[in-house]
Structures are given as C-alpha cells and as structure tokens.
C-alpha atoms as a PDB file:
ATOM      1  CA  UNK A   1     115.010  83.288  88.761  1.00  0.00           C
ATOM      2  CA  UNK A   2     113.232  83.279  91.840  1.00  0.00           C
ATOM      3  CA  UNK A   3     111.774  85.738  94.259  1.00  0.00           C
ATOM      4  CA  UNK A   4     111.057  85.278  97.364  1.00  0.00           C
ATOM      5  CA  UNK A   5     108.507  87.512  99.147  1.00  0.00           C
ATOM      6  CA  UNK A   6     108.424  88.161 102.992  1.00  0.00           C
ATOM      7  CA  UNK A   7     106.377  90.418 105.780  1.00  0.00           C
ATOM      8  CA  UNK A   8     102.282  89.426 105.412  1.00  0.00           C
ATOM      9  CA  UNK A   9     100.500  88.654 107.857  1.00  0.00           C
ATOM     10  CA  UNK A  10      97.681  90.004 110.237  1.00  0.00           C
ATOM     11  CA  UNK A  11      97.041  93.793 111.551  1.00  0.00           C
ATOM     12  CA  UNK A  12      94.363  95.613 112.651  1.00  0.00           C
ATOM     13  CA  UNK A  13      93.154  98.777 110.604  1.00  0.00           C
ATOM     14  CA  UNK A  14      95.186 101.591 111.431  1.00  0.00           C
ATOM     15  CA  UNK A  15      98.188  99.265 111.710  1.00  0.00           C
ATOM     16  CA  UNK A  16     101.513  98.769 109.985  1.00  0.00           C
ATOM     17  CA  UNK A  17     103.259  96.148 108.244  1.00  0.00           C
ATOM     18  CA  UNK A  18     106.430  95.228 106.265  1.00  0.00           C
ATOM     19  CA  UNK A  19     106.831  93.437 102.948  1.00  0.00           C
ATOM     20  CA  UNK A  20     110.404  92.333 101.858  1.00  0.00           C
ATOM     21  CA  UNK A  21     111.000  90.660  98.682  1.00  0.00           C
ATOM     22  CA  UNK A  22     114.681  89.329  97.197  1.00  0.00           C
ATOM     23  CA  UNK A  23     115.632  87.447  93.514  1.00  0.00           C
ATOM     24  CA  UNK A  24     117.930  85.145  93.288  1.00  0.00           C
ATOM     25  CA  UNK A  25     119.059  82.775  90.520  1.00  0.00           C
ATOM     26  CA  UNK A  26     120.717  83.428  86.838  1.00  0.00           C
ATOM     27  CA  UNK A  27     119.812  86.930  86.912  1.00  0.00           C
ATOM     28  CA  UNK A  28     121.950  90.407  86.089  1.00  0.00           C
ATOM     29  CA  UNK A  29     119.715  92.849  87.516  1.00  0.00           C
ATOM     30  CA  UNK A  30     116.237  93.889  87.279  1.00  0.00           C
ATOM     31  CA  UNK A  31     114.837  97.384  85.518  1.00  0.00           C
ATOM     32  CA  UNK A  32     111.554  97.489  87.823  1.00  0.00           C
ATOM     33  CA  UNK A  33     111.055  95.876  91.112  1.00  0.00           C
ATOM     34  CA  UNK A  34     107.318  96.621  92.600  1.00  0.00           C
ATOM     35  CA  UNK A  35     104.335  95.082  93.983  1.00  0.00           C
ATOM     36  CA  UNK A  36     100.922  93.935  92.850  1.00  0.00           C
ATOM     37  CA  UNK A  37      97.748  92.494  95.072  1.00  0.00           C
ATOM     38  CA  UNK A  38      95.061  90.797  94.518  1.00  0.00           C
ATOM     39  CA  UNK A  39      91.898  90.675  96.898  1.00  0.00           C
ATOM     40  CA  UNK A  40      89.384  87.748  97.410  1.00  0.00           C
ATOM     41  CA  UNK A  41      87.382  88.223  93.734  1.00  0.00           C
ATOM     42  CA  UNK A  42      89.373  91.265  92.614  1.00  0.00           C
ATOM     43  CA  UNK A  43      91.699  91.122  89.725  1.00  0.00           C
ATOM     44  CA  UNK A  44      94.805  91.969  90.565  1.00  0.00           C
ATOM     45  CA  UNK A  45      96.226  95.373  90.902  1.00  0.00           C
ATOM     46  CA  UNK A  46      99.145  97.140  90.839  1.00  0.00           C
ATOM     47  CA  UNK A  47     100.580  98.874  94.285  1.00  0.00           C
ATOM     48  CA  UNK A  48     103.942 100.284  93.411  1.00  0.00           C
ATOM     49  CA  UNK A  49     106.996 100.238  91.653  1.00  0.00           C
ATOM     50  CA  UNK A  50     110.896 101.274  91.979  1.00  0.00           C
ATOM     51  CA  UNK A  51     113.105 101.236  88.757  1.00  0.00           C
ATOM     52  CA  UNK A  52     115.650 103.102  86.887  1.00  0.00           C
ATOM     53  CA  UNK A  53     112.610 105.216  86.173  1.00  0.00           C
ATOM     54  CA  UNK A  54     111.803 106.772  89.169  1.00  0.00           C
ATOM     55  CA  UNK A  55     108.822 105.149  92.013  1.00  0.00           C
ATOM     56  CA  UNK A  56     105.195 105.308  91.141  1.00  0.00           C
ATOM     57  CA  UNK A  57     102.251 104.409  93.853  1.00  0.00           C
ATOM     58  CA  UNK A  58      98.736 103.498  92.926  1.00  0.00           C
ATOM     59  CA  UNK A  59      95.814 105.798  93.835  1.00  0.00           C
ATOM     60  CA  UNK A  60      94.848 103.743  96.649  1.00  0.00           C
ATOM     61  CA  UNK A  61      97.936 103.592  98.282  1.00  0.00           C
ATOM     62  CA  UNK A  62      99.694 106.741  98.017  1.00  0.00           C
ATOM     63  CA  UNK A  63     100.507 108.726 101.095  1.00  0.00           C
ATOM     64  CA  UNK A  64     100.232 105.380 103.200  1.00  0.00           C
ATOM     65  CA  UNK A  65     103.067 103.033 101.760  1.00  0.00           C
ATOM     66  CA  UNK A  66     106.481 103.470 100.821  1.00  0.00           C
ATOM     67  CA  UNK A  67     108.261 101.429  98.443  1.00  0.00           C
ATOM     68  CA  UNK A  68     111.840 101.109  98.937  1.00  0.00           C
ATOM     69  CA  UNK A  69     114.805  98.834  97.704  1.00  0.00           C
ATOM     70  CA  UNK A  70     118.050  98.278  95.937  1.00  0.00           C
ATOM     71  CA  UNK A  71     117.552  97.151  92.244  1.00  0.00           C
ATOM     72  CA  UNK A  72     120.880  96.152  92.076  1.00  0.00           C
ATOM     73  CA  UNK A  73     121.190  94.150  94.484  1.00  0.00           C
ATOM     74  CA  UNK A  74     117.159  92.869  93.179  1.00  0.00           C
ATOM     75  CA  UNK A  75     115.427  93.636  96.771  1.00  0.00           C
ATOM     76  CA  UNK A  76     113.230  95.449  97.030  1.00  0.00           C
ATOM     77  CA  UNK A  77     110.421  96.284 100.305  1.00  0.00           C
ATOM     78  CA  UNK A  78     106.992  98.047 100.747  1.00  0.00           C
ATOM     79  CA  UNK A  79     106.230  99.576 104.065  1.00  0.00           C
ATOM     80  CA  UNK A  80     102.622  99.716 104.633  1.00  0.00           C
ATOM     81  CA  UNK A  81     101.222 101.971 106.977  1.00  0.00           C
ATOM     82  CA  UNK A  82      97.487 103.447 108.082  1.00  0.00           C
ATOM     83  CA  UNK A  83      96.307 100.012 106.787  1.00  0.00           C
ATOM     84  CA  UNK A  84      92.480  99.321 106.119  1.00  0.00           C
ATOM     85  CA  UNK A  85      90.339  96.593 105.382  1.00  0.00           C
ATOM     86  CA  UNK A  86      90.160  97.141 101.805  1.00  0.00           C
ATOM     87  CA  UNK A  87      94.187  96.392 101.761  1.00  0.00           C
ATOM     88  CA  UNK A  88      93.218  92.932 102.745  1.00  0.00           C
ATOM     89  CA  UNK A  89      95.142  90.776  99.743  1.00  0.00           C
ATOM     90  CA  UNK A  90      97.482  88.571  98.548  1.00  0.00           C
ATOM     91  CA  UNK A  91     101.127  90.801  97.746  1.00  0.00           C
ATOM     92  CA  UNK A  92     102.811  89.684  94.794  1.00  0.00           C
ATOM     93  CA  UNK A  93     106.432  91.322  94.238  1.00  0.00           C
ATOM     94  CA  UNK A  94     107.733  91.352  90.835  1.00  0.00           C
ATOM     95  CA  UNK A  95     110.759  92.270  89.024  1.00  0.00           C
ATOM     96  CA  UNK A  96     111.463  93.047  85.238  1.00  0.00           C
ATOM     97  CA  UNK A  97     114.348  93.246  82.667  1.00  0.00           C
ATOM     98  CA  UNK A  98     111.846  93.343  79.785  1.00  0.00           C
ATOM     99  CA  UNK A  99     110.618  89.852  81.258  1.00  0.00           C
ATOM    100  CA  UNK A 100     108.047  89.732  84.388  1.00  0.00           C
ATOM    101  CA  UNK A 101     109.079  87.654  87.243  1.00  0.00           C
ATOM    102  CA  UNK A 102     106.896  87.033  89.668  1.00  0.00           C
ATOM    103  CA  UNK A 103     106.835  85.918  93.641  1.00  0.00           C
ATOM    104  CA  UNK A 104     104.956  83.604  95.494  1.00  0.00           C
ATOM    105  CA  UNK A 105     102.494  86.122  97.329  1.00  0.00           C
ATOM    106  CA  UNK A 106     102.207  87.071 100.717  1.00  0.00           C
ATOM    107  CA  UNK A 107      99.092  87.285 102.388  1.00  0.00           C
ATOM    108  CA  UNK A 108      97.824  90.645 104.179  1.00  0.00           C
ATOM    109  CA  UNK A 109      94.798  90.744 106.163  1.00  0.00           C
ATOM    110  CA  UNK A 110      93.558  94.303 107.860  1.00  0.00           C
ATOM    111  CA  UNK A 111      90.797  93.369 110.664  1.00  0.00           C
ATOM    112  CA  UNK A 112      89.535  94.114 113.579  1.00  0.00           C
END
C-alpha cells in the first residue's frame, strides 16, 4: 500500500493551500484517512481525521482547515486556510484499517 501525498508548498501567512493525498496498492478500503505534521524539532502531531467515525480537527487547526475525502475510494484532502507561521511543517497523510499507513510528507512553509 502506498500513499501518495500532494499540495505543499510555500504561502505567505494569511494564505491558503491544498493537500491531496490517494492509496493505492493491495488495499480494500481504509477506516480513517487524516493528516499528521511535524515541525522543525517538534514531534509530530496530529491535524485531522475523516473515518466511518465522523471528522475530528486538532485544537490548533480548527476553524481554519477542512478535511475532506472519499474513504472509499482511499483519498482523502485538507484545505488549509488563514495559514500562519506556526503551520510551517512537514504533512504526513495516513490511512488505517486497524494498520497505520503512512505517506511520504509534504512540505508546508507559512512566511513572509
């Protein structure tokens, strides 16, 4: 299995972006599909999730991002919005069927 993340790149604060993430490979479907980060010397930290169970957002990034996506189809995409530095990170998508799968990571960077 193997998922394949999409959208990072550079913005100023204030600014949007888009993160896309798909799966492919010997996979049914997933339960969970979300994202994590991980800033320079930061452990890494979850974002947000979609699943059978509903869609969760971290502290930090509710009211600015929206996670979106078709589980079924094992896509899934965060849209980022009112960016600031402190979003600066790598973006790791995931997806779970009882076992974590992760993606490559996708670098965001929020600066002036």
């Amino acid at each position: 299995v193997q998922l394949q993340a999409s959208g990072g790149g550079s913005v100023q604060p204030g600014g949007s972006l888009r993160l896309s993430c798909a799966a492919s490979g010997s996979i049914f479907s997933f339960n969970v599909m979300g994202w994590y980060r991980q800033a320079p010397g930061k452990q890494r930290e979850w974002v947000a999730q979609i699943g059978t169970g509903g869609i969760y957002y971290g502290d930090s990034v509710k009211g600015r991002f929206t996670i979106s996506g078709d589980i079924a189809k094992n896509t899934v995409n965060l849209q980022m919005n009112s960016l600031k530095a402190e979003d600066t990170a790598v973006y790791y998508c995931f997806g779970s069927d009882g076992k974590m799968y992760w993606g490559q990571g996708t670098l965001v960077t929020v600066s002036s």
